[in-house]
N, C-alpha and C. Protein backbone atom coordinates (compact mmCIF):
# COMPACT_ATOMS: atom_id res chain seq x y z
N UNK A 1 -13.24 -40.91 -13.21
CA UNK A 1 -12.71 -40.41 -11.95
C UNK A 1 -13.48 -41.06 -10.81
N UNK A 2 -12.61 -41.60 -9.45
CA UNK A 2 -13.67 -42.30 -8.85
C UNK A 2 -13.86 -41.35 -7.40
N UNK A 3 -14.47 -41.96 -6.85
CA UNK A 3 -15.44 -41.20 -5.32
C UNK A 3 -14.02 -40.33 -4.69
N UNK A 4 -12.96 -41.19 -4.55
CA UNK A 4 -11.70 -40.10 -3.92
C UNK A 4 -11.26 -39.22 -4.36
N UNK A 5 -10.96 -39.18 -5.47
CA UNK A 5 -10.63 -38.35 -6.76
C UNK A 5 -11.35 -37.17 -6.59
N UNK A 6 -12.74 -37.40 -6.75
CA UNK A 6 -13.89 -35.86 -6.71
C UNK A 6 -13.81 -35.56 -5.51
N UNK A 7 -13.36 -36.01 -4.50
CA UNK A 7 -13.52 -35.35 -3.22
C UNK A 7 -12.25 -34.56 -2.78
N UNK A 8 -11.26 -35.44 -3.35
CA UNK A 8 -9.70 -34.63 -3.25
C UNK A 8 -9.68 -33.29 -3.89
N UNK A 9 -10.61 -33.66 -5.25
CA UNK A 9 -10.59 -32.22 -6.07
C UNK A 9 -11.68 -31.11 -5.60
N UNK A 10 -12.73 -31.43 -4.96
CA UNK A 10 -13.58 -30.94 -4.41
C UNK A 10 -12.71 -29.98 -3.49
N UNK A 11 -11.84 -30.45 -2.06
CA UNK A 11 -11.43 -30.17 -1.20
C UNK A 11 -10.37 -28.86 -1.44
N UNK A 12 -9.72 -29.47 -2.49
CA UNK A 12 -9.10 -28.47 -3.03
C UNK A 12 -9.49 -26.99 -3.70
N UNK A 13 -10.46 -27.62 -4.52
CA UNK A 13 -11.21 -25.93 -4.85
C UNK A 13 -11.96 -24.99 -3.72
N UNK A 14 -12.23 -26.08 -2.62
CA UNK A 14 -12.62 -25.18 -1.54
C UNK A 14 -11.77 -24.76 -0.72
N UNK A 15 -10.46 -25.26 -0.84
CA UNK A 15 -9.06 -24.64 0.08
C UNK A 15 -9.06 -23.46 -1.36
N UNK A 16 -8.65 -23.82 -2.79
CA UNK A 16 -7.93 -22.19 -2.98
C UNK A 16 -9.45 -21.07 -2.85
N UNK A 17 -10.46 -21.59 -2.63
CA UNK A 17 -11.88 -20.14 -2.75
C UNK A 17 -11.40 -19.49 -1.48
N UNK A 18 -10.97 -20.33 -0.24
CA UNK A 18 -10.77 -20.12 1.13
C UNK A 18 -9.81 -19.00 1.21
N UNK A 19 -8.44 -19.57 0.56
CA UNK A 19 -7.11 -18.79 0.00
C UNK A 19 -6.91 -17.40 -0.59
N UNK A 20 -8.24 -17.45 -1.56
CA UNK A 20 -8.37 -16.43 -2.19
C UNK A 20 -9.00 -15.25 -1.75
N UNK A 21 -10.01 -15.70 -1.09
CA UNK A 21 -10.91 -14.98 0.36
C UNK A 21 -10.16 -14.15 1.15
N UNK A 22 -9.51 -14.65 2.16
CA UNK A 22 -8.45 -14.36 2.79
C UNK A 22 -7.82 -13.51 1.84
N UNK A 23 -7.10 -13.35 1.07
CA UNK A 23 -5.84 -12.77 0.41
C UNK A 23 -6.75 -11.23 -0.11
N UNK A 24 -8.04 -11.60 -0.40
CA UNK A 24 -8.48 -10.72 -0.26
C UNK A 24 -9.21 -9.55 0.47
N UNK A 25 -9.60 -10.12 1.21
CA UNK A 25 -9.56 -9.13 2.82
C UNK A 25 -8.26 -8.79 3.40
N UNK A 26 -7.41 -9.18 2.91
CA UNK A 26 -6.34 -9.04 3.43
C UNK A 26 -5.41 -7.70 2.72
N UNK A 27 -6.06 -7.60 1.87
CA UNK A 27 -5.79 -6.56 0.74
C UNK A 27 -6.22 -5.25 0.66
N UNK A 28 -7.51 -5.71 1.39
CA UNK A 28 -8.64 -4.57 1.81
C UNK A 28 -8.44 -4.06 2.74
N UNK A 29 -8.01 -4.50 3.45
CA UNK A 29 -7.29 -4.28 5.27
C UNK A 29 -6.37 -3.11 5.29
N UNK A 30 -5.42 -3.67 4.34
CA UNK A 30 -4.12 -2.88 3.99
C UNK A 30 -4.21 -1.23 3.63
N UNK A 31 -5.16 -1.58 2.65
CA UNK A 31 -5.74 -0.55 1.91
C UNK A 31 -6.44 0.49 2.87
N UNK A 32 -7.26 0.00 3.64
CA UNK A 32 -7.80 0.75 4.60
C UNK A 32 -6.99 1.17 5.92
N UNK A 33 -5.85 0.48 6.18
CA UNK A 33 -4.77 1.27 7.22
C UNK A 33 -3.22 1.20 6.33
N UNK A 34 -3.41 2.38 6.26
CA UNK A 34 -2.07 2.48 5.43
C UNK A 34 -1.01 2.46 6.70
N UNK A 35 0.17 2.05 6.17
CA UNK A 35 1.34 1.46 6.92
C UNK A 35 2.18 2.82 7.40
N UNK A 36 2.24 3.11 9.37
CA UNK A 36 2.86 4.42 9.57
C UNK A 36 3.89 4.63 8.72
N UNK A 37 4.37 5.96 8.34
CA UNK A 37 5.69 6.61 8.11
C UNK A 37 6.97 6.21 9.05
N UNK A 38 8.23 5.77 8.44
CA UNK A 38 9.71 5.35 9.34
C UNK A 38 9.89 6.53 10.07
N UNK A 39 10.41 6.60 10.58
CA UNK A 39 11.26 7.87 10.96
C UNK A 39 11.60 8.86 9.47
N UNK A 40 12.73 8.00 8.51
CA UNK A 40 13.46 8.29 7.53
C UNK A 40 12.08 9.18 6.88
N UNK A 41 11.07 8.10 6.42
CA UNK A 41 10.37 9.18 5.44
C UNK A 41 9.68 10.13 6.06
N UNK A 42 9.35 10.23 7.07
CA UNK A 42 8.37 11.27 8.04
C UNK A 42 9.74 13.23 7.43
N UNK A 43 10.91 12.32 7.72
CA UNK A 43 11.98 13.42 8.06
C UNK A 43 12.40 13.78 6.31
N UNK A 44 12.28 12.90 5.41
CA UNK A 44 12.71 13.70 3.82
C UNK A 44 11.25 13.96 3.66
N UNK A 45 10.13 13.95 4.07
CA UNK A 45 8.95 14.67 4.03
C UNK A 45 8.60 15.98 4.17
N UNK A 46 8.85 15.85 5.93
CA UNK A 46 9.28 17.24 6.18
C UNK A 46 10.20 18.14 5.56
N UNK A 47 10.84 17.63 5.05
CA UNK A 47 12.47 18.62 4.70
C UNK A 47 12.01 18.72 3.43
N UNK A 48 11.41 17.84 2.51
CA UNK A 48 10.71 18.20 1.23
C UNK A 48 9.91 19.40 1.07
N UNK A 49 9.02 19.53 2.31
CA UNK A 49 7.80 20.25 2.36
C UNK A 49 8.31 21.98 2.40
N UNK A 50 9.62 21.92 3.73
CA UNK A 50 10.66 23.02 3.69
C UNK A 50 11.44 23.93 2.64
N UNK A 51 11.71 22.75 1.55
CA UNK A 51 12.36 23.20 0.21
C UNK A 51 11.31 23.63 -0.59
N UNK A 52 10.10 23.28 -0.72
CA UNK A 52 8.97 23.80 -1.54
C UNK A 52 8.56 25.08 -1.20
N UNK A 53 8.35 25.81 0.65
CA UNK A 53 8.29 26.38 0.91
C UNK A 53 9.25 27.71 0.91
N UNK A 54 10.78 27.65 0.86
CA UNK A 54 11.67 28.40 -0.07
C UNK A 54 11.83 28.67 -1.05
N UNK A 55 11.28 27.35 -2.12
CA UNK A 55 11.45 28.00 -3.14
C UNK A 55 9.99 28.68 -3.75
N UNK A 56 9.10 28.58 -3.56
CA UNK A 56 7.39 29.67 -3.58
C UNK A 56 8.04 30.89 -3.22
N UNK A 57 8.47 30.59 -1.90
CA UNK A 57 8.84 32.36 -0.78
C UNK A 57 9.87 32.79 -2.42
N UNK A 58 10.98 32.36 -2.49
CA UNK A 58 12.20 32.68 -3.66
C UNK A 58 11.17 33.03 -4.85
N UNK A 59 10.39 32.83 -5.13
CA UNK A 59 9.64 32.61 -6.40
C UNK A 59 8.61 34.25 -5.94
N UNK A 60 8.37 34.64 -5.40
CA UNK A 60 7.65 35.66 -4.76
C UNK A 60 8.34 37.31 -4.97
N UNK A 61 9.49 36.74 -4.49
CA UNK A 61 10.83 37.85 -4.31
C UNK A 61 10.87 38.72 -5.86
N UNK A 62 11.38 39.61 -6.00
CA UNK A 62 11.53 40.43 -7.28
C UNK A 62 13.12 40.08 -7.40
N UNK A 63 13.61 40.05 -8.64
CA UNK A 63 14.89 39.81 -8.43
C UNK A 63 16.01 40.59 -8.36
N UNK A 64 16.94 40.52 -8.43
CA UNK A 64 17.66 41.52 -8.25
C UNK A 64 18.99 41.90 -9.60
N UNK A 65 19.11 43.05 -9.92
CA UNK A 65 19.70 42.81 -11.61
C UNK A 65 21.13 43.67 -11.19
């Protein structure tokens, strides 16, 4: 392999360490600010949280025979 060769390949393993670096802070980032709620899920959240809360209250009740 001659002098260009090791340096092309050189260059390269130090672009993907660079690549990989990045991709990984980048990962970490993410991780550490999770991405706001849409509208959509904020609202089947809420309305989830509503139905759980009826059915505990329903679940409480004595029934009726």
């Amino acid at each position: 392999m001659n002098n260009s060769q090791q340096n092309e390949q050189d260059d390269l393993q130090k672009y993907l360490e660079e690549k990989a670096k990045q991709e990984q802070e980048q990962e970490e980032k993410e991780e550490q600010e999770p991405e706001p709620l849409s509208a959509y899920d904020a609202c089947v959240l809420k309305e989830s949280a509503k139905i759980h809360e009826l059915i505990a209250e329903a679940k409480k009740r004595p029934k009726d025979e």
